[in-house]
PDB file of N, CA and C in Angstrom:
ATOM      1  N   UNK A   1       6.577 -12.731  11.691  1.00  0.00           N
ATOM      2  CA  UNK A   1       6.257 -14.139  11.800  1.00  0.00           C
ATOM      3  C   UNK A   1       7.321 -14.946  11.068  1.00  0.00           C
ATOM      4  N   UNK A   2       7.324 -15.874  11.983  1.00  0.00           N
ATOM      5  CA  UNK A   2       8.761 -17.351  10.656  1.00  0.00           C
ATOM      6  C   UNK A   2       7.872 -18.162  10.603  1.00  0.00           C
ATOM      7  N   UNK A   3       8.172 -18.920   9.843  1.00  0.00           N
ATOM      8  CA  UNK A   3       7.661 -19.885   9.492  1.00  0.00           C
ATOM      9  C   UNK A   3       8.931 -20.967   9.084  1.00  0.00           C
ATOM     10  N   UNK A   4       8.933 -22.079   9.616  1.00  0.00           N
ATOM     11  CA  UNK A   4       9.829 -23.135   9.195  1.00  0.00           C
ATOM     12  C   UNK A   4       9.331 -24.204   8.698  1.00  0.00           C
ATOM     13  N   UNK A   5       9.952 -24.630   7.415  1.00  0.00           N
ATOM     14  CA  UNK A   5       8.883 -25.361   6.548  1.00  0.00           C
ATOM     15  C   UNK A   5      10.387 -26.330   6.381  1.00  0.00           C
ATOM     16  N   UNK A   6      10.104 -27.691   6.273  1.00  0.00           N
ATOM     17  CA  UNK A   6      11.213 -29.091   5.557  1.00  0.00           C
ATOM     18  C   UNK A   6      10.940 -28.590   4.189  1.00  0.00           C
ATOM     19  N   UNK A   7      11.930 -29.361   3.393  1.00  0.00           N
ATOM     20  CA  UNK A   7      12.212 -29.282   2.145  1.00  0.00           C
ATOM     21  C   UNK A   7      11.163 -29.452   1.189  1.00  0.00           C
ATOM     22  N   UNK A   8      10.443 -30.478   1.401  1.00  0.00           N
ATOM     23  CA  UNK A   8       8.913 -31.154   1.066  1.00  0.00           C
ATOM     24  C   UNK A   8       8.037 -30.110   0.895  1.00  0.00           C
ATOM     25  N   UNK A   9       8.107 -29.450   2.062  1.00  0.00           N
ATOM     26  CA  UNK A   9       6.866 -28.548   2.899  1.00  0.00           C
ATOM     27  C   UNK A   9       7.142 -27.755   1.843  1.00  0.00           C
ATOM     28  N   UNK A  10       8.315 -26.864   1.703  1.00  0.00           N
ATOM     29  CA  UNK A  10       8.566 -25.934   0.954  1.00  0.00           C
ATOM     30  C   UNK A  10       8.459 -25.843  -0.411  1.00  0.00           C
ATOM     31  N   UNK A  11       8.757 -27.047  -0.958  1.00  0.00           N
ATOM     32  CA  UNK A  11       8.286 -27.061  -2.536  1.00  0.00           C
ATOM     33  C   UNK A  11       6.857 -27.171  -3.229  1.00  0.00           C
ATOM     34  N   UNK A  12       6.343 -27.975  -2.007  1.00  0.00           N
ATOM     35  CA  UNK A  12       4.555 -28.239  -2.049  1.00  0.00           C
ATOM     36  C   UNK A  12       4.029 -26.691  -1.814  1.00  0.00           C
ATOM     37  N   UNK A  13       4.875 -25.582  -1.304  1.00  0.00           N
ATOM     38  CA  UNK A  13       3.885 -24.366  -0.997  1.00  0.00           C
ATOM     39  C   UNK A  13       4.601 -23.759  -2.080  1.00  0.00           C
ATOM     40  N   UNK A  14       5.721 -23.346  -2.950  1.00  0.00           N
ATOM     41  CA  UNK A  14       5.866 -22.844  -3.827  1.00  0.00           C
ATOM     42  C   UNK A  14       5.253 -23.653  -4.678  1.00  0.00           C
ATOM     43  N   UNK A  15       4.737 -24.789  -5.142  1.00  0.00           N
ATOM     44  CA  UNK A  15       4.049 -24.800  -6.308  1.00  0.00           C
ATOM     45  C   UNK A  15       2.933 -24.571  -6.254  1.00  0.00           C
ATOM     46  N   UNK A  16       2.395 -24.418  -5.011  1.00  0.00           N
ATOM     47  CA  UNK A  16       1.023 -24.018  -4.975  1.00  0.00           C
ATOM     48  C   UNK A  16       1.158 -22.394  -5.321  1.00  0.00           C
ATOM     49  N   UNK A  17       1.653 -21.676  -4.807  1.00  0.00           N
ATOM     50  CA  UNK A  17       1.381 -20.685  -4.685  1.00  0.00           C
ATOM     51  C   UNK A  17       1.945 -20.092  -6.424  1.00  0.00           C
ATOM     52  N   UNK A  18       2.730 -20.288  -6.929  1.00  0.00           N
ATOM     53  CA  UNK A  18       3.557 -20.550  -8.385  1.00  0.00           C
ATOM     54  C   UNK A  18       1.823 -20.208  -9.064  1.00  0.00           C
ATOM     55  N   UNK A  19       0.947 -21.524  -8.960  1.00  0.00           N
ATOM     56  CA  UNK A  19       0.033 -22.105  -9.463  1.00  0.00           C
ATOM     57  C   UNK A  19      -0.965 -21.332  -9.852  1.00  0.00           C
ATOM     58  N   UNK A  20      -0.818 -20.406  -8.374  1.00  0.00           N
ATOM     59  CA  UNK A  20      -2.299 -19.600  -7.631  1.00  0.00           C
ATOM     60  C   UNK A  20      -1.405 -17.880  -8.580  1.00  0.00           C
ATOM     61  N   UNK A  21      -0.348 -18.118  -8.766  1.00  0.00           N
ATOM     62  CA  UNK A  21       0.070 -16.622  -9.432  1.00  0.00           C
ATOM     63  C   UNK A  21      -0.413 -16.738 -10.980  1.00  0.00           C
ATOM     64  N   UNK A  22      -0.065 -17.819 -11.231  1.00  0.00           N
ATOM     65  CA  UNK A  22      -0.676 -17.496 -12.997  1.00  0.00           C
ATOM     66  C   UNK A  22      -1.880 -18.072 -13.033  1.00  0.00           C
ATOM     67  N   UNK A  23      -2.575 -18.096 -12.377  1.00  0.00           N
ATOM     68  CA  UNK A  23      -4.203 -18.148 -12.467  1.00  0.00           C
ATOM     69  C   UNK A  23      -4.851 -16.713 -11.987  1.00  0.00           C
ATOM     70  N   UNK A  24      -3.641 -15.857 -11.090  1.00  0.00           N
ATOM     71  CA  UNK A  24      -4.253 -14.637 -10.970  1.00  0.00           C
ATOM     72  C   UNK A  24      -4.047 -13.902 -11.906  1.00  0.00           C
ATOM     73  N   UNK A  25      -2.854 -13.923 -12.621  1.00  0.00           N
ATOM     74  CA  UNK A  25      -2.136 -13.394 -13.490  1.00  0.00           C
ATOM     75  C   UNK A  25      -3.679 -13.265 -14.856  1.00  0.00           C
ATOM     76  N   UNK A  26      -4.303 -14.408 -15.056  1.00  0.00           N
ATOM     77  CA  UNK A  26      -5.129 -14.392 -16.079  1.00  0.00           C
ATOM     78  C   UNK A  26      -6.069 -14.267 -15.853  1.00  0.00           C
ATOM     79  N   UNK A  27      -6.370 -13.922 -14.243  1.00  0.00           N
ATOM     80  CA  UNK A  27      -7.600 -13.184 -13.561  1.00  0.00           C
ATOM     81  C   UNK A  27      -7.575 -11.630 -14.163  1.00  0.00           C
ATOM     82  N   UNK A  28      -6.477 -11.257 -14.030  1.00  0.00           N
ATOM     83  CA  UNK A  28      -6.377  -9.577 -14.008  1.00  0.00           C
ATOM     84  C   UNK A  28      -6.631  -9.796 -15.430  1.00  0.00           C
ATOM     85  N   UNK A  29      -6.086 -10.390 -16.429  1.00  0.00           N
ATOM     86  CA  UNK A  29      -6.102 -10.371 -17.910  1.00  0.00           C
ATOM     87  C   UNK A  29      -7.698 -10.283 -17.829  1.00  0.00           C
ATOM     88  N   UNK A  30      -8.032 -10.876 -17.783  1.00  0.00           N
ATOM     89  CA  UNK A  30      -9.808 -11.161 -17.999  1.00  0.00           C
ATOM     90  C   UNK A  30     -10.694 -10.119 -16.746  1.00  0.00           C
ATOM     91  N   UNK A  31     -10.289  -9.516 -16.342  1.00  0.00           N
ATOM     92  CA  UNK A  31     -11.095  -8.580 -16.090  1.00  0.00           C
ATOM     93  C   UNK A  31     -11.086  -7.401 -16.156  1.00  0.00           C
ATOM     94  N   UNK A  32     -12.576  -6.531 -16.094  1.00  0.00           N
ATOM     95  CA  UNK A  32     -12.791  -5.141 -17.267  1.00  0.00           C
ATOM     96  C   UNK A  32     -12.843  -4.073 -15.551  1.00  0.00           C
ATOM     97  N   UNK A  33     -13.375  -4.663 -14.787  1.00  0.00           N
ATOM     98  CA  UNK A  33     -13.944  -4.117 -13.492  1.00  0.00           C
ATOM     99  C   UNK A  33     -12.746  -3.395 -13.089  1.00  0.00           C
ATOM    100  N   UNK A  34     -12.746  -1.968 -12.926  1.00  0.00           N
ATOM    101  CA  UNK A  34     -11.367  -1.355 -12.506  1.00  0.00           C
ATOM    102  C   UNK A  34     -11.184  -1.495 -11.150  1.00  0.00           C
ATOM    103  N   UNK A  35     -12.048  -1.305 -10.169  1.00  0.00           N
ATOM    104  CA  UNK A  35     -11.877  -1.459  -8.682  1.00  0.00           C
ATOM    105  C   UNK A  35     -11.275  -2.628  -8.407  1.00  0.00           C
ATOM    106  N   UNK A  36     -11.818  -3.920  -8.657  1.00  0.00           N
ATOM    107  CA  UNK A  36     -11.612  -5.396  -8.743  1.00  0.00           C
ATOM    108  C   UNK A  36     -10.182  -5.451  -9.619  1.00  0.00           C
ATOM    109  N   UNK A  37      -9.715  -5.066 -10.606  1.00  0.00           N
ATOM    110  CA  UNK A  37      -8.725  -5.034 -11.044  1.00  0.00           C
ATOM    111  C   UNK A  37      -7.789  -5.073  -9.987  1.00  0.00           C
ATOM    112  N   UNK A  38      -7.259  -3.618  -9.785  1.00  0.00           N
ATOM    113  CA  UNK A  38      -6.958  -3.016  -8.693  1.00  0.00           C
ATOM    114  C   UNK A  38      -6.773  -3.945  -8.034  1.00  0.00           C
ATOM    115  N   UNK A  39      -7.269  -4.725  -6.820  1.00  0.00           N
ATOM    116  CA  UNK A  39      -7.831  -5.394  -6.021  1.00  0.00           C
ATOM    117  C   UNK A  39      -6.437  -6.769  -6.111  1.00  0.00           C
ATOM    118  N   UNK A  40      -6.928  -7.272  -7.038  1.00  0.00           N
ATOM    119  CA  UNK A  40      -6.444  -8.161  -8.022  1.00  0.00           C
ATOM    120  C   UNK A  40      -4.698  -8.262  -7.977  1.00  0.00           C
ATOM    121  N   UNK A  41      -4.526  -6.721  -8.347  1.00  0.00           N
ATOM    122  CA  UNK A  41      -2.786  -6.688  -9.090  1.00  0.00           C
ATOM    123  C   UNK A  41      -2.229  -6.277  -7.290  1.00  0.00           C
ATOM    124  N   UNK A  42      -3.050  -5.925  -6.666  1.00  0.00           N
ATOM    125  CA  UNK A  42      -1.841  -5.695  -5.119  1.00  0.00           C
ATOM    126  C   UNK A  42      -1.867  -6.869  -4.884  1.00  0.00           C
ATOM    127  N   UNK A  43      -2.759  -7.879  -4.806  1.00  0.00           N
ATOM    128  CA  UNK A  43      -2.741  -9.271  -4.363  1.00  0.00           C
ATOM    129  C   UNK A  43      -1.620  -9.759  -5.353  1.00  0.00           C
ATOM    130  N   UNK A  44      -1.214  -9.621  -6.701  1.00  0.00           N
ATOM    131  CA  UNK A  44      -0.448 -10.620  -7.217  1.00  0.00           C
ATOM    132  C   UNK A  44       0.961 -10.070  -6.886  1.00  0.00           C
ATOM    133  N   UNK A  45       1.239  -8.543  -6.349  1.00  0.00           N
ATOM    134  CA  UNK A  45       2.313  -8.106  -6.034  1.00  0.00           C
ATOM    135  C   UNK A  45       2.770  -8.361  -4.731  1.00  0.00           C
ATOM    136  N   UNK A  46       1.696  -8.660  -3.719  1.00  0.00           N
ATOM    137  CA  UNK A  46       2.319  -9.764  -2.489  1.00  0.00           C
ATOM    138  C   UNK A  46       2.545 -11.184  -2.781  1.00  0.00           C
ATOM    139  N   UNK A  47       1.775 -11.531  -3.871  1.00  0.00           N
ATOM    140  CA  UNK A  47       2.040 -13.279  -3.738  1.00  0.00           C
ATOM    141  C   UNK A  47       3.422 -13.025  -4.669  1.00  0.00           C
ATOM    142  N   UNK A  48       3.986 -12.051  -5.369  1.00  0.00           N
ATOM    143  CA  UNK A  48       5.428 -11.897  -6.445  1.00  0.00           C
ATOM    144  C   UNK A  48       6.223 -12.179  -5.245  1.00  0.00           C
ATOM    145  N   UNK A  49       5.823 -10.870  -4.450  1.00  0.00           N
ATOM    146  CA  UNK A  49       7.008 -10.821  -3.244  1.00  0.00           C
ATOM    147  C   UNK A  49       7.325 -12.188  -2.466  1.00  0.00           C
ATOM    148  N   UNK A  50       6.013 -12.625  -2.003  1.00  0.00           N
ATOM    149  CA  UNK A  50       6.387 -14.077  -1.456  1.00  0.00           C
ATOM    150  C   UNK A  50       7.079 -15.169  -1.986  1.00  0.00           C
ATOM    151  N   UNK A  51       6.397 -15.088  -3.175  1.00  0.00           N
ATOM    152  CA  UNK A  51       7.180 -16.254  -4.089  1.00  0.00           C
ATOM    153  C   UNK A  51       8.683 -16.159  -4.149  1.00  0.00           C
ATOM    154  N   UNK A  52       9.247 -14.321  -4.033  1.00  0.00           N
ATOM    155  CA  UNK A  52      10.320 -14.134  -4.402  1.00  0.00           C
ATOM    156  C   UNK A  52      11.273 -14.874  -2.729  1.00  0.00           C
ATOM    157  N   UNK A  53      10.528 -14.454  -2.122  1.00  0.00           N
ATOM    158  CA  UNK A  53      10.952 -14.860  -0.930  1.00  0.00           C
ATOM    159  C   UNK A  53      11.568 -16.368  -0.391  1.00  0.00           C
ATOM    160  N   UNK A  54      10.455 -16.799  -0.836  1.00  0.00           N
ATOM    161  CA  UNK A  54      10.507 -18.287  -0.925  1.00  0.00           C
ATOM    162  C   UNK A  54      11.397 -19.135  -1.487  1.00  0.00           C
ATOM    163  N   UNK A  55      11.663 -18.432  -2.734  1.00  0.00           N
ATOM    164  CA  UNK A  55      12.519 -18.814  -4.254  1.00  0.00           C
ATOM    165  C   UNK A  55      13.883 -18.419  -3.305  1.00  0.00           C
ATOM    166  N   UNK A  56      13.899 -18.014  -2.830  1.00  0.00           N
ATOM    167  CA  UNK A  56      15.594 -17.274  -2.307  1.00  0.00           C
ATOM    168  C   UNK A  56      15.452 -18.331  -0.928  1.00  0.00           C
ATOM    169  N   UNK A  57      15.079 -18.478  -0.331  1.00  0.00           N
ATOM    170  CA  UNK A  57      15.330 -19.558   0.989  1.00  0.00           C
ATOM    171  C   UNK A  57      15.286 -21.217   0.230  1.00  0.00           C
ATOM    172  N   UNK A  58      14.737 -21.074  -0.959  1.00  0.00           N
ATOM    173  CA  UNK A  58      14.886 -22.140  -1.238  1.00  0.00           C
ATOM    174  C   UNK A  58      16.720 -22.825  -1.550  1.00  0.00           C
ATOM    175  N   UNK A  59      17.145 -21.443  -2.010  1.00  0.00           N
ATOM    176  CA  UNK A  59      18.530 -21.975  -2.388  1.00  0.00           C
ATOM    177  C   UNK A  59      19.821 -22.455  -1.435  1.00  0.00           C
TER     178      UNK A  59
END
């Protein structure tokens, strides 16, 4: 899939998503639940990757 985003577009979804990483980031901190953990850290290792993604088309 592409996605073509304006300049605007693109900074409004990296800060969201920026936003949504260190709120997961202190999701995983604060939780004891190992399954849900789990759960948790693959989700923040696709939103890393995306972000990383993003961060590099941004330049």
């Amino acid at each position: 899939m592409e996605l073509t985003l304006h300049t605007e577009e693109q900074q409004l979804l990296l800060s969201i998503l920026e936003q949504r990483h260190q709120e997961l980031l202190k999701e995983i901190a604060h939780t004891d639940h190992r399954e849900f953990k789990q759960g948790l850290r693959k989700n923040e290792k696709l939103l890393d990757s995306m972000l990383s993604r993003l961060r590099g088309a941004a330049v």
